[in-house]
Protein backbone atom coordinates (compact mmCIF):
# COMPACT_ATOMS: atom_id res chain seq x y z
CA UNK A 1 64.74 -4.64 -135.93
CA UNK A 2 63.44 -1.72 -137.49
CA UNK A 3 60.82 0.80 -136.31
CA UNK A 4 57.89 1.66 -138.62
CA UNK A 5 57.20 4.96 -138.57
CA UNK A 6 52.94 6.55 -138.54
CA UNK A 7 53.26 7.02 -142.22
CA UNK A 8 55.06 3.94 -142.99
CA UNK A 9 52.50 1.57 -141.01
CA UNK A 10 49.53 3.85 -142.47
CA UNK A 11 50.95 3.22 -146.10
CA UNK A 12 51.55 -0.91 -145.56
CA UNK A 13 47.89 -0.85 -144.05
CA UNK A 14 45.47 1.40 -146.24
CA UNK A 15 47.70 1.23 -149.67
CA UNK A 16 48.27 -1.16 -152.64
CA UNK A 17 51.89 -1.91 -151.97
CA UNK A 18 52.80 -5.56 -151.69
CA UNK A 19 51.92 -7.62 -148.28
CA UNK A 20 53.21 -10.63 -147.51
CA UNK A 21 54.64 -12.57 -144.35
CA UNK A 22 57.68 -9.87 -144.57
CA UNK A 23 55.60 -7.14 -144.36
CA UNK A 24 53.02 -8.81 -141.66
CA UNK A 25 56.99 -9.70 -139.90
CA UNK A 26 57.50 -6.43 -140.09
CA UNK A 27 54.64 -4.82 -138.70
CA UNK A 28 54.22 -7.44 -135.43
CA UNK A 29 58.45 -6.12 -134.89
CA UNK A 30 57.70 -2.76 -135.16
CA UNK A 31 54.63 -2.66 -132.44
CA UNK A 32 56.96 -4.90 -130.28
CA UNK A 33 59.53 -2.78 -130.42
CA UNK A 34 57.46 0.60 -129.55
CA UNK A 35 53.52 -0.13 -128.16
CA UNK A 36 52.88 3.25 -129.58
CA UNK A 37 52.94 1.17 -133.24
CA UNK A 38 50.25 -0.72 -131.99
CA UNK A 39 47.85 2.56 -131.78
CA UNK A 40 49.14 3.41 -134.61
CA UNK A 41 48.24 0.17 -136.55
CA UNK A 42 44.87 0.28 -135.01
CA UNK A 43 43.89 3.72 -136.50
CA UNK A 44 45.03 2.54 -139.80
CA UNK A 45 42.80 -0.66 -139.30
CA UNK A 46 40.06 2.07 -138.38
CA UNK A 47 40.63 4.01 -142.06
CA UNK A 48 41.02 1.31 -143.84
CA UNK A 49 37.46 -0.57 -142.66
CA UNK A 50 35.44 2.57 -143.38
CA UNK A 51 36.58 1.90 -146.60
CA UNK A 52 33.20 0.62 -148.81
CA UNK A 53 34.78 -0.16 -152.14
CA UNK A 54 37.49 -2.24 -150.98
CA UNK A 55 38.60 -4.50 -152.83
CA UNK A 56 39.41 -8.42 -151.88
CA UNK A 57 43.29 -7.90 -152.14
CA UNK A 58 42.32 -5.02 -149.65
CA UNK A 59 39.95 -7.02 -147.48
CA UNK A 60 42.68 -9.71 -146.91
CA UNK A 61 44.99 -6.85 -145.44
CA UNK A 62 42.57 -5.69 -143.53
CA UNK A 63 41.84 -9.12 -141.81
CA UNK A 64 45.38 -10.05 -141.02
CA UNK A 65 46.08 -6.57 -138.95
CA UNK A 66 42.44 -7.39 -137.58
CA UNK A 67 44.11 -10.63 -136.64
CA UNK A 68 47.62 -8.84 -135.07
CA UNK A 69 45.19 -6.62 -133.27
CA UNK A 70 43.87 -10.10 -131.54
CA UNK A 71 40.23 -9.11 -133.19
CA UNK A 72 39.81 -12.74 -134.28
CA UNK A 73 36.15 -12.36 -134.74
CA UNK A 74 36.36 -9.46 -137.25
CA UNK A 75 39.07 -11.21 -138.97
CA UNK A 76 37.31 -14.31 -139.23
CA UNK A 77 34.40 -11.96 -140.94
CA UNK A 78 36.62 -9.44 -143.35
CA UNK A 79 38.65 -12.40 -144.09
CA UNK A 80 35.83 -14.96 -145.07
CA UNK A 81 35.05 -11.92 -147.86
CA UNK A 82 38.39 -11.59 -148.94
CA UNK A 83 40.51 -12.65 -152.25
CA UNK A 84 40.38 -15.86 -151.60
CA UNK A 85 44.45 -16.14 -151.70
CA UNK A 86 46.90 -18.84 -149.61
CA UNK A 87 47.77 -15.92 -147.33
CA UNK A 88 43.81 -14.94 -146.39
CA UNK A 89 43.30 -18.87 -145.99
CA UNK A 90 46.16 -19.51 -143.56
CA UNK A 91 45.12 -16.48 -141.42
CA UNK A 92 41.39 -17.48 -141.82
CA UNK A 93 42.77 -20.58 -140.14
CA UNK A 94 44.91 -18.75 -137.45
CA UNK A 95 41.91 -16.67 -136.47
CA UNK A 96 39.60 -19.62 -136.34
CA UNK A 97 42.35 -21.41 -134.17
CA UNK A 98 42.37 -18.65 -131.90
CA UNK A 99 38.27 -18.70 -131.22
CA UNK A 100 38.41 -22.38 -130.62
CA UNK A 101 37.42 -23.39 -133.79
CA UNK A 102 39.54 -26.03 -134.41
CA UNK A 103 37.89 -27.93 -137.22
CA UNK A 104 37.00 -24.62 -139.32
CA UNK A 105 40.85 -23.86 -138.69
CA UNK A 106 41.65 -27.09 -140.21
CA UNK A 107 39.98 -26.56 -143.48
CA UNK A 108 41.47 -23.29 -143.94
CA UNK A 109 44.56 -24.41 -143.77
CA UNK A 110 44.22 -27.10 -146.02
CA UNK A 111 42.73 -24.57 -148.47
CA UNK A 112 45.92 -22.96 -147.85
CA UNK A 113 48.25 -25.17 -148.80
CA UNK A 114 46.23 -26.11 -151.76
CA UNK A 115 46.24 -22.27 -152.50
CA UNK A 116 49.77 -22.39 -152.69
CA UNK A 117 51.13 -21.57 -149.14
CA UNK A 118 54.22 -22.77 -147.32
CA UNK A 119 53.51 -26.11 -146.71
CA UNK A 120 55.86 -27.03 -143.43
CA UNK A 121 54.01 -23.34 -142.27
CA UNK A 122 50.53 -24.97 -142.90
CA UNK A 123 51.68 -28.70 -141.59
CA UNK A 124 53.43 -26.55 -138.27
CA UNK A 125 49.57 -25.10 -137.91
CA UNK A 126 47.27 -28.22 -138.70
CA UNK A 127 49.27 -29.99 -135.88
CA UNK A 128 48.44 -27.05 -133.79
CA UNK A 129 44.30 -27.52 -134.44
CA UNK A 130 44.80 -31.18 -134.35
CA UNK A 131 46.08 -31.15 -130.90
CA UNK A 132 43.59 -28.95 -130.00
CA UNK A 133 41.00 -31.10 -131.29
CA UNK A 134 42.00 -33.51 -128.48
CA UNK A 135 44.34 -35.72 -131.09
CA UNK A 136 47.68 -35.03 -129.69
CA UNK A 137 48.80 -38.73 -131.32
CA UNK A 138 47.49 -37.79 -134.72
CA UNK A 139 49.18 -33.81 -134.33
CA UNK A 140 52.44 -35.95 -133.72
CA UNK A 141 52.31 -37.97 -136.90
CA UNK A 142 52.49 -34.68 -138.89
CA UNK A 143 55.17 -33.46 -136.90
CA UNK A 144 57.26 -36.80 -137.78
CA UNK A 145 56.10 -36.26 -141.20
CA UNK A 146 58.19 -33.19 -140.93
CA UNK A 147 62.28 -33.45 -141.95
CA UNK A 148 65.26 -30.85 -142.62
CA UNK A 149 65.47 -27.46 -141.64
CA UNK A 150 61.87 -26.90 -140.28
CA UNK A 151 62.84 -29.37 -137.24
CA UNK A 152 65.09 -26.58 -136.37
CA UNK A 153 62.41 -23.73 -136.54
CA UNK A 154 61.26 -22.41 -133.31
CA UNK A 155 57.59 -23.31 -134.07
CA UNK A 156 58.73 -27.03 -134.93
CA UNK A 157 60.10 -27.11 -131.56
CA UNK A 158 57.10 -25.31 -129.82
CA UNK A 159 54.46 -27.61 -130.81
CA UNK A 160 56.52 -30.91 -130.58
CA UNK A 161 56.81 -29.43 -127.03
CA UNK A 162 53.23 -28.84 -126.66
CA UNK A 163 51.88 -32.68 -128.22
CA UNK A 164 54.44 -34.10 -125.91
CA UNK A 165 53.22 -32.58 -123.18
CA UNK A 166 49.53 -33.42 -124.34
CA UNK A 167 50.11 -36.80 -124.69
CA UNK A 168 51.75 -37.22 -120.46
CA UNK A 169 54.99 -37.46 -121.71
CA UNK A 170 57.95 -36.39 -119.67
CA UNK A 171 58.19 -32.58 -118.53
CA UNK A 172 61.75 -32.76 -118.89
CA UNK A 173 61.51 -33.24 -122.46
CA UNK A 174 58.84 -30.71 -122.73
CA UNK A 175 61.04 -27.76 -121.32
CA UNK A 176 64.05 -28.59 -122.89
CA UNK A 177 62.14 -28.19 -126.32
CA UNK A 178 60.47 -25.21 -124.78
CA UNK A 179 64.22 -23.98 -124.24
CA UNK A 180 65.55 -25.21 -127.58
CA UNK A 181 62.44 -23.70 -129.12
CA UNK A 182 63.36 -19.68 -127.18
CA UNK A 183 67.41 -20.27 -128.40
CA UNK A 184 66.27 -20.34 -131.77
CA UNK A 185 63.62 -17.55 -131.23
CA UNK A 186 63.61 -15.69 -128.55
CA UNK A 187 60.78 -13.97 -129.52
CA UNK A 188 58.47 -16.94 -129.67
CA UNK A 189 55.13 -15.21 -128.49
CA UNK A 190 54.35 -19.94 -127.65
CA UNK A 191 57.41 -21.12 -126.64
CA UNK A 192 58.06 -18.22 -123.95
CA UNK A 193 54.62 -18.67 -122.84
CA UNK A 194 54.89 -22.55 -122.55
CA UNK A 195 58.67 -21.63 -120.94
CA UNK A 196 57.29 -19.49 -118.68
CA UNK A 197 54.10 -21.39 -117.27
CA UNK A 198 56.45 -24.05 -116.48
CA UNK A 199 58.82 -21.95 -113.96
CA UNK A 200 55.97 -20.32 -112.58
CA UNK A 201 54.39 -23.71 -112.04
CA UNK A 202 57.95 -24.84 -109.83
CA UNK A 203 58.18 -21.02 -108.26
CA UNK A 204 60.50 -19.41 -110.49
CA UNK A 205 58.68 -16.12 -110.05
CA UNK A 206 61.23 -14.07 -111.52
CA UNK A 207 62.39 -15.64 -114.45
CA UNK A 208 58.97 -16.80 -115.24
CA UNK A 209 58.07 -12.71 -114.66
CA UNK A 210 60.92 -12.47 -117.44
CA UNK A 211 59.58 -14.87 -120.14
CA UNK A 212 55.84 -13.70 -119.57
CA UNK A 213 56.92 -10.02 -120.24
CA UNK A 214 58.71 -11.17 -123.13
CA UNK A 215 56.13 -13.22 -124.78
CA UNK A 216 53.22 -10.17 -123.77
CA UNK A 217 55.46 -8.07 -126.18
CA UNK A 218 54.97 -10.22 -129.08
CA UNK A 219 51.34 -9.55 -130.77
CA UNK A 220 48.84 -10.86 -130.77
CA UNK A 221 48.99 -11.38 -127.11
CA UNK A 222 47.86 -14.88 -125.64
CA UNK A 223 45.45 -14.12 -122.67
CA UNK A 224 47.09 -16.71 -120.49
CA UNK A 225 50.41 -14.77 -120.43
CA UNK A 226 48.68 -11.33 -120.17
CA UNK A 227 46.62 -12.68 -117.11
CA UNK A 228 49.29 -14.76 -115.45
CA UNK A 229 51.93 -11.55 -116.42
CA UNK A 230 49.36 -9.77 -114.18
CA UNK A 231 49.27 -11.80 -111.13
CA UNK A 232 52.68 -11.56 -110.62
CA UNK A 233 52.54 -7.79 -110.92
CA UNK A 234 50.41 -8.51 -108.30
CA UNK A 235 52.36 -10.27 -106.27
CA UNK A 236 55.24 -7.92 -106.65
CA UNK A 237 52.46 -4.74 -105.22
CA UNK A 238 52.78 -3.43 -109.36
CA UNK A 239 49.31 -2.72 -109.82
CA UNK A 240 49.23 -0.19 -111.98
CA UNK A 241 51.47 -2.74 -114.23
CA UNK A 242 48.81 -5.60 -113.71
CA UNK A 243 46.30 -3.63 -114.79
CA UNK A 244 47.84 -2.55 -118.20
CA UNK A 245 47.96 -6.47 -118.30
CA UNK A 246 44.14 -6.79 -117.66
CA UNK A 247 43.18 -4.00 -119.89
CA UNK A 248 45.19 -5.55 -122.63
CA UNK A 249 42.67 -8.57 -122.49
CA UNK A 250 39.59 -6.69 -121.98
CA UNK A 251 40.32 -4.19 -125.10
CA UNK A 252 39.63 -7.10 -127.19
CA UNK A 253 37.14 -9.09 -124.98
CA UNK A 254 35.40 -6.24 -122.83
CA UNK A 255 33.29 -8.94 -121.20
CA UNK A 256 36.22 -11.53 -120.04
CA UNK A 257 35.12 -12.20 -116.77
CA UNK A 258 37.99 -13.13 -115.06
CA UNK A 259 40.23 -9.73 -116.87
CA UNK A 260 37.37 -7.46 -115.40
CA UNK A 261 37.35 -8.94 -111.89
CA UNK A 262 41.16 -8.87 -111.43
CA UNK A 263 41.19 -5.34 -112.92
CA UNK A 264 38.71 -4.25 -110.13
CA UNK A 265 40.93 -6.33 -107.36
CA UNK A 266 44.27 -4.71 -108.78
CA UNK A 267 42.68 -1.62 -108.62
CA UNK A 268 40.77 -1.84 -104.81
CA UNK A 269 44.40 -3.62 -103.99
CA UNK A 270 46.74 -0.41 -105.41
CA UNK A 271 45.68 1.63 -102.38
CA UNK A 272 46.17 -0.62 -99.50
CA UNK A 273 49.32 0.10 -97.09
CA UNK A 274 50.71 -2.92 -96.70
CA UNK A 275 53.17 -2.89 -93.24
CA UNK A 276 56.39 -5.10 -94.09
CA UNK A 277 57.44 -4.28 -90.44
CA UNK A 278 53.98 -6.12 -89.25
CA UNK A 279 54.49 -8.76 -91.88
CA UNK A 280 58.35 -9.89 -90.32
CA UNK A 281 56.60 -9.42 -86.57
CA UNK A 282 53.92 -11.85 -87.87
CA UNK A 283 56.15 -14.41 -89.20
CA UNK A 284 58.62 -14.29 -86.38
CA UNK A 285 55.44 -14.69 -84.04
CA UNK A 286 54.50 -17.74 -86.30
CA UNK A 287 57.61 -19.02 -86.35
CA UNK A 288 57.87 -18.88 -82.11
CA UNK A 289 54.41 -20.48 -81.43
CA UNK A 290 54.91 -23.35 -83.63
CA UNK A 291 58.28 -24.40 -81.59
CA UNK A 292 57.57 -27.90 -79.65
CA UNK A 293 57.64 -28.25 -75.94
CA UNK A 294 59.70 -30.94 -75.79
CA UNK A 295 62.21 -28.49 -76.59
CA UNK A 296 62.99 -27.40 -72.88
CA UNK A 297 63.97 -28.57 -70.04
CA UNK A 298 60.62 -29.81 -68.27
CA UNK A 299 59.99 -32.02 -65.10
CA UNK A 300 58.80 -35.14 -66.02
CA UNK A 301 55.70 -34.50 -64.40
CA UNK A 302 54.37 -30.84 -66.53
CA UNK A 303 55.79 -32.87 -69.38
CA UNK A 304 53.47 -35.87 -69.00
CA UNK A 305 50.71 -33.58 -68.07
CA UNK A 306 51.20 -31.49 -71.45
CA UNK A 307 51.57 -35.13 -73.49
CA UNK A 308 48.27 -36.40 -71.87
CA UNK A 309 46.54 -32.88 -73.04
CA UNK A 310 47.65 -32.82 -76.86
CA UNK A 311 49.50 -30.01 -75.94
CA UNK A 312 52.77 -29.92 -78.27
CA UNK A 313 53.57 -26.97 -79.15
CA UNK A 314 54.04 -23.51 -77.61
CA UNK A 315 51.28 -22.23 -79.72
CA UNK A 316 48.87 -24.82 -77.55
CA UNK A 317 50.35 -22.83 -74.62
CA UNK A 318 49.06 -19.35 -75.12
CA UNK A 319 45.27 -21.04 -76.21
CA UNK A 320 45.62 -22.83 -72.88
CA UNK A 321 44.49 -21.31 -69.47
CA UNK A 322 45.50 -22.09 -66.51
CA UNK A 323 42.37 -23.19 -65.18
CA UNK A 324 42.41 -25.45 -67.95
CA UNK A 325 46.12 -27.30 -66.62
CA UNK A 326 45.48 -27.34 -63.06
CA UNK A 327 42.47 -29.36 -64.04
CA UNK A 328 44.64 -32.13 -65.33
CA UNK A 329 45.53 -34.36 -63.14
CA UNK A 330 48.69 -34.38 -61.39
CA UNK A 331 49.04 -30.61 -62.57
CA UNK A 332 49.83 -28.46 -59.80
CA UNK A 333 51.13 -24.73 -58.74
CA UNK A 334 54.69 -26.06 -59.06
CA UNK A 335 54.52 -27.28 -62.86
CA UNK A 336 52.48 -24.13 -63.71
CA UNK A 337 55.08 -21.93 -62.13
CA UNK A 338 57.42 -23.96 -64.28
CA UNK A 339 55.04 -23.53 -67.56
CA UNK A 340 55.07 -19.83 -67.13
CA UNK A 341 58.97 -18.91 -66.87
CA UNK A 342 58.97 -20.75 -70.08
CA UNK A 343 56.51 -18.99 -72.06
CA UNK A 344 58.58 -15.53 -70.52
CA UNK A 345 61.29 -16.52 -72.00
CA UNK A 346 59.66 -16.23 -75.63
CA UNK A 347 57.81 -13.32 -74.85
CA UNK A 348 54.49 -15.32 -74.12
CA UNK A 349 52.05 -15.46 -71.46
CA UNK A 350 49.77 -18.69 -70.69
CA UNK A 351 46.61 -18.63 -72.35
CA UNK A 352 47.08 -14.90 -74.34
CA UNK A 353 45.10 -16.04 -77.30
CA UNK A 354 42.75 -18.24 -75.48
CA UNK A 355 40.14 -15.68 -76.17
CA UNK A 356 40.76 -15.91 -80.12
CA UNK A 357 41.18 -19.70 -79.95
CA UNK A 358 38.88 -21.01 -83.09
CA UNK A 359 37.50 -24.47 -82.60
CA UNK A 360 39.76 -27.54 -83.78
CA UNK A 361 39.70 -28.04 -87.97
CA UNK A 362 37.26 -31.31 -87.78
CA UNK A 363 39.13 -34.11 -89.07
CA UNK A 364 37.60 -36.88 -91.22
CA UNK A 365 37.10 -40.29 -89.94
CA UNK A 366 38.26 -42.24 -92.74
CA UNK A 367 36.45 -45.59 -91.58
CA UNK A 368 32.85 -43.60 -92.70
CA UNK A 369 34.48 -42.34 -96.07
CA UNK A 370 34.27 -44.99 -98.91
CA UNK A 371 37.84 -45.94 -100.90
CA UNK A 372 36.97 -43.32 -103.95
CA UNK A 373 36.17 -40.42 -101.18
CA UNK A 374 39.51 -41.14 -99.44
CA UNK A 375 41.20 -41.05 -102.93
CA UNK A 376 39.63 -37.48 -103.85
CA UNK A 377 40.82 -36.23 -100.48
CA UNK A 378 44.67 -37.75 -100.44
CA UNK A 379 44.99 -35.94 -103.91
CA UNK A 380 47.38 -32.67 -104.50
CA UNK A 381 45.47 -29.87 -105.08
CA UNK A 382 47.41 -29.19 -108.19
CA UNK A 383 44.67 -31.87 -109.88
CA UNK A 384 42.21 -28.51 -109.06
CA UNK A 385 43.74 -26.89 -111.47
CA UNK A 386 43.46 -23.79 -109.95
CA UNK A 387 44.78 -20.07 -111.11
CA UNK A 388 48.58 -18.76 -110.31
CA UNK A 389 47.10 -16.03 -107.97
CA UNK A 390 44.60 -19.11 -105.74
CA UNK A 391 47.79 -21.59 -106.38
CA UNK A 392 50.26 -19.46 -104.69
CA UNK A 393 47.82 -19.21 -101.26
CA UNK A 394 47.63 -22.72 -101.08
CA UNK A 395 51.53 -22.78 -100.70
CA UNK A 396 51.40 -19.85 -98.72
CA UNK A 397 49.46 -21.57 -96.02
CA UNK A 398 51.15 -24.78 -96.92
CA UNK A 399 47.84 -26.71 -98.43
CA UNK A 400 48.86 -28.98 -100.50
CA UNK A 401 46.00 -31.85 -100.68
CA UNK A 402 42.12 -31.33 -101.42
CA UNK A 403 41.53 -33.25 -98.01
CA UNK A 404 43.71 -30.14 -95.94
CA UNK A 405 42.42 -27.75 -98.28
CA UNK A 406 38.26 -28.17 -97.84
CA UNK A 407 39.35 -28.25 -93.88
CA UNK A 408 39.38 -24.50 -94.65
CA UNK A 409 37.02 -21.65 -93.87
CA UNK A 410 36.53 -19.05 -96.81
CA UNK A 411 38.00 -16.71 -94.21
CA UNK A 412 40.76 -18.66 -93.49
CA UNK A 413 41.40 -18.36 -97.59
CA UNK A 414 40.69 -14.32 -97.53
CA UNK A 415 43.46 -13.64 -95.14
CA UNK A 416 46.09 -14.85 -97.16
CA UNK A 417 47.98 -11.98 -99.54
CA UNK A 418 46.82 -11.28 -102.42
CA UNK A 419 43.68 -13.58 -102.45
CA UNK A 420 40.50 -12.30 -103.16
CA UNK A 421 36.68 -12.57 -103.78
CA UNK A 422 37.33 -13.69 -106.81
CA UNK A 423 40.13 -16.33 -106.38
CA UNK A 424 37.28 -17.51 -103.49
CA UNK A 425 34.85 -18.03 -105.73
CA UNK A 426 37.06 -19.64 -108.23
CA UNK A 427 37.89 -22.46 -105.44
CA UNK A 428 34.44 -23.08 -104.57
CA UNK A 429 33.60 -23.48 -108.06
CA UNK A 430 36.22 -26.18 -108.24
CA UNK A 431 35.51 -27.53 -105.00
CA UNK A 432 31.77 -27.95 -106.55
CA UNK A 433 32.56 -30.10 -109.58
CA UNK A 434 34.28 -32.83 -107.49
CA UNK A 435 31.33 -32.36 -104.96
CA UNK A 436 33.29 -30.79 -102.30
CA UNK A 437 32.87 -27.42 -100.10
CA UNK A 438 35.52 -25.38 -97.76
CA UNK A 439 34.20 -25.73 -94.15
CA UNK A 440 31.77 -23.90 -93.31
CA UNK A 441 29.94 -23.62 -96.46
């Protein structure tokens, strides 16, 4: 793909040289290709607006680079002023589509193809609003509506992927249209997106790293890849890279919310020392203390004793002091003697963390919890619907129901990596709207 040049992006921009979908092709390529287009693009944007006598031909160029910019709102405005032609009415519609304004993107367009624009291009982006809407059935009539070549076209394949998947319908079929949808594009700003939520969803972290960076290339930029692109950078320790990410967003929303936080965390987070050494040590500690008893060679007596305790692993062990076993019955100086040479041989002592021991995660009696609050508790904590960065701690500390999570203390949450203040709050805001709190709260 070719580069465009400072002049040559300056000339499409501020002159009266024809501009069509080639040109606007041309133009997203280039700034894919080399960011340093995309400054470029945005000074011309600058010229072109201070412009007073513009004329609508003029205004309509104006709003699709405000568009490719991902300044939707601007666009919406210049464009709303502009000539009036099939291209200004289908990215009238693409802008709308982008603020949420599915209805308004509707009628544009309509006016679009009634202006004279492609039509499969306008059906491929009225399905896309419909959806949207929350009419995934009717978005899949149009599709069918659809026959020949455009069934081929990346985009067919992108939103048939997305309606199916709006509709519940099998994620199998969803990602092998995603897939069909990135061989026939592979610069598909949608389908690498959808591609690439879906293997980050089932822990593909690097491939899913892959698509994200590919679709983040493609302009305008969809948030969700820019943020989620970031919180992998995260996870890798790329800060500096997850931060371009966030900045990204918050150059054309300076008040996102959840951009500015995670710039702050990726920033606070860039300076930590983070000891890999004390990290394997950790694990390998983990790892020891949750072995069971019952895997040595114990008299029947310290083994009954331990059984009639709750004590089953050697985890218990080291919270256990040895005034607290010789107080069990049947426990004497021969079966402690016994109890210690085992812990020796891991490297433990009785009772070592005794002193640290936190009190027992309450259970919940289930007899005092009505069928519907028993329900809400037995259900994954993927129905949360929580963020990559909040996800990934819950399978770090190996959560995966509402019921373990809220058995949690916001500390317990803080410790694991990469989990903030913000991803807190974000689970207690969850937590809220299915009248829930972490324990402790």
């Amino acid at each position: 793909m070719s580069q465009i040049l400072d002049f040559d992006i300056r000339q499409i921009v501020v002159s009266n040289s024809t501009f069509g979908p080639a040109e606007i092709q041309e133009i997203v390529g280039s700034i894919s290709a080399d960011f340093n287009n995309f400054r470029r693009l945005r000074d011309a944007v600058g010229e072109l607006s201070e412009h007073q006598d513009r004329t609508p031909a003029a205004s309509a160029r104006l709003g699709v680079c405000q568009y490719i910019l991902g300044r939707y709102s601007e666009a919406v405005q210049t464009l709303t002023n502009a000539d009036g032609g099939a291209l200004t009415h289908f990215f009238l519609g693409k802008a709308c589509l982008s603020l949420d304004k599915y209805s308004e993107a509707r009628t544009a367009f309509e006016s679009a193809e009634r202006a004279g624009y492609n039509r499969d291009d306008v059906a491929l982006a009225k399905a896309d609003a419909i959806r949207y809407e929350g009419h995934p059935q009717e978005a899949l009539a149009v599709l069918d509506s659809l026959s020949g070549a455009v069934e081929q076209t990346a985009e067919y394949l992108y939103q048939r992927s997305a309606t199916v998947a709006a509709l519940g319908g099998n994620s199998s079929e969803v990602v092998a249209l995603l897939e069909r949808a990135v061989e026939a594009d592979n610069t598909h700003a949608g389908a690498l997106f959808g591609l690439a939520l879906e293997n980050d969803r089932y822990g593909n972290d690097e491939y899913a790293r892959q698509l994200y960076e590919r679709a983040a290339a493609q302009f305008p930029a969809h948030v969700g890849t820019l943020l989620n692109l970031g919180l992998l950078y995260e996870d890798m320790e790329h800060f500096e890279r997850a931060k371009q990410c966030y900045s990204r967003i918050l150059e054309v929303y300076p008040s996102h919310e959840r951009a500015r936080l995670f710039f702050k965390d990726s920033d606070a987070s860039r300076d930590m020392y983070y000891d890999e050494e004390a990290r394997r040590r950790q694990d390998r500690l983990v790892q020891i203390l949750s072995v069971p008893v019952t895997d040595f060679e114990l008299s029947v007596r310290s083994r009954n004793c331990l059984q009639k305790m709750g004590i089953m692993t050697l985890g218990d062990l080291t919270e256990t002091t040895e005034q607290e076993l010789l107080s069990s019955k049947n426990f004497g100086e021969t079966s402690l003697v016994e109890i210690r040479e085992m812990l020796v041989s891991k490297g433990l002592e009785l009772g070592q963390f005794a002193a640290s021991w936190r009190e027992e995660e309450p259970s919940y009696d289930s007899s005092t919890l009505s069928d519907d609050e028993r329900a809400l508790l037995d259900r994954p904590i993927a129905d949360l619907n929580l963020s990559v960065r909040a996800r990934k701690c819950m399978v770090r500390l190996g959560l995966s129901t509402i019921g373990e999570l809220v058995r949690r203390t916001g500390d317990d949450l803080l410790e694991c990596k990469n989990f903030g203040v913000t991803s807190l709050t974000e689970v207690r805001e969850k937590l809220t709207l299915n009248n829930l709190k972490l324990r402790g709260d």
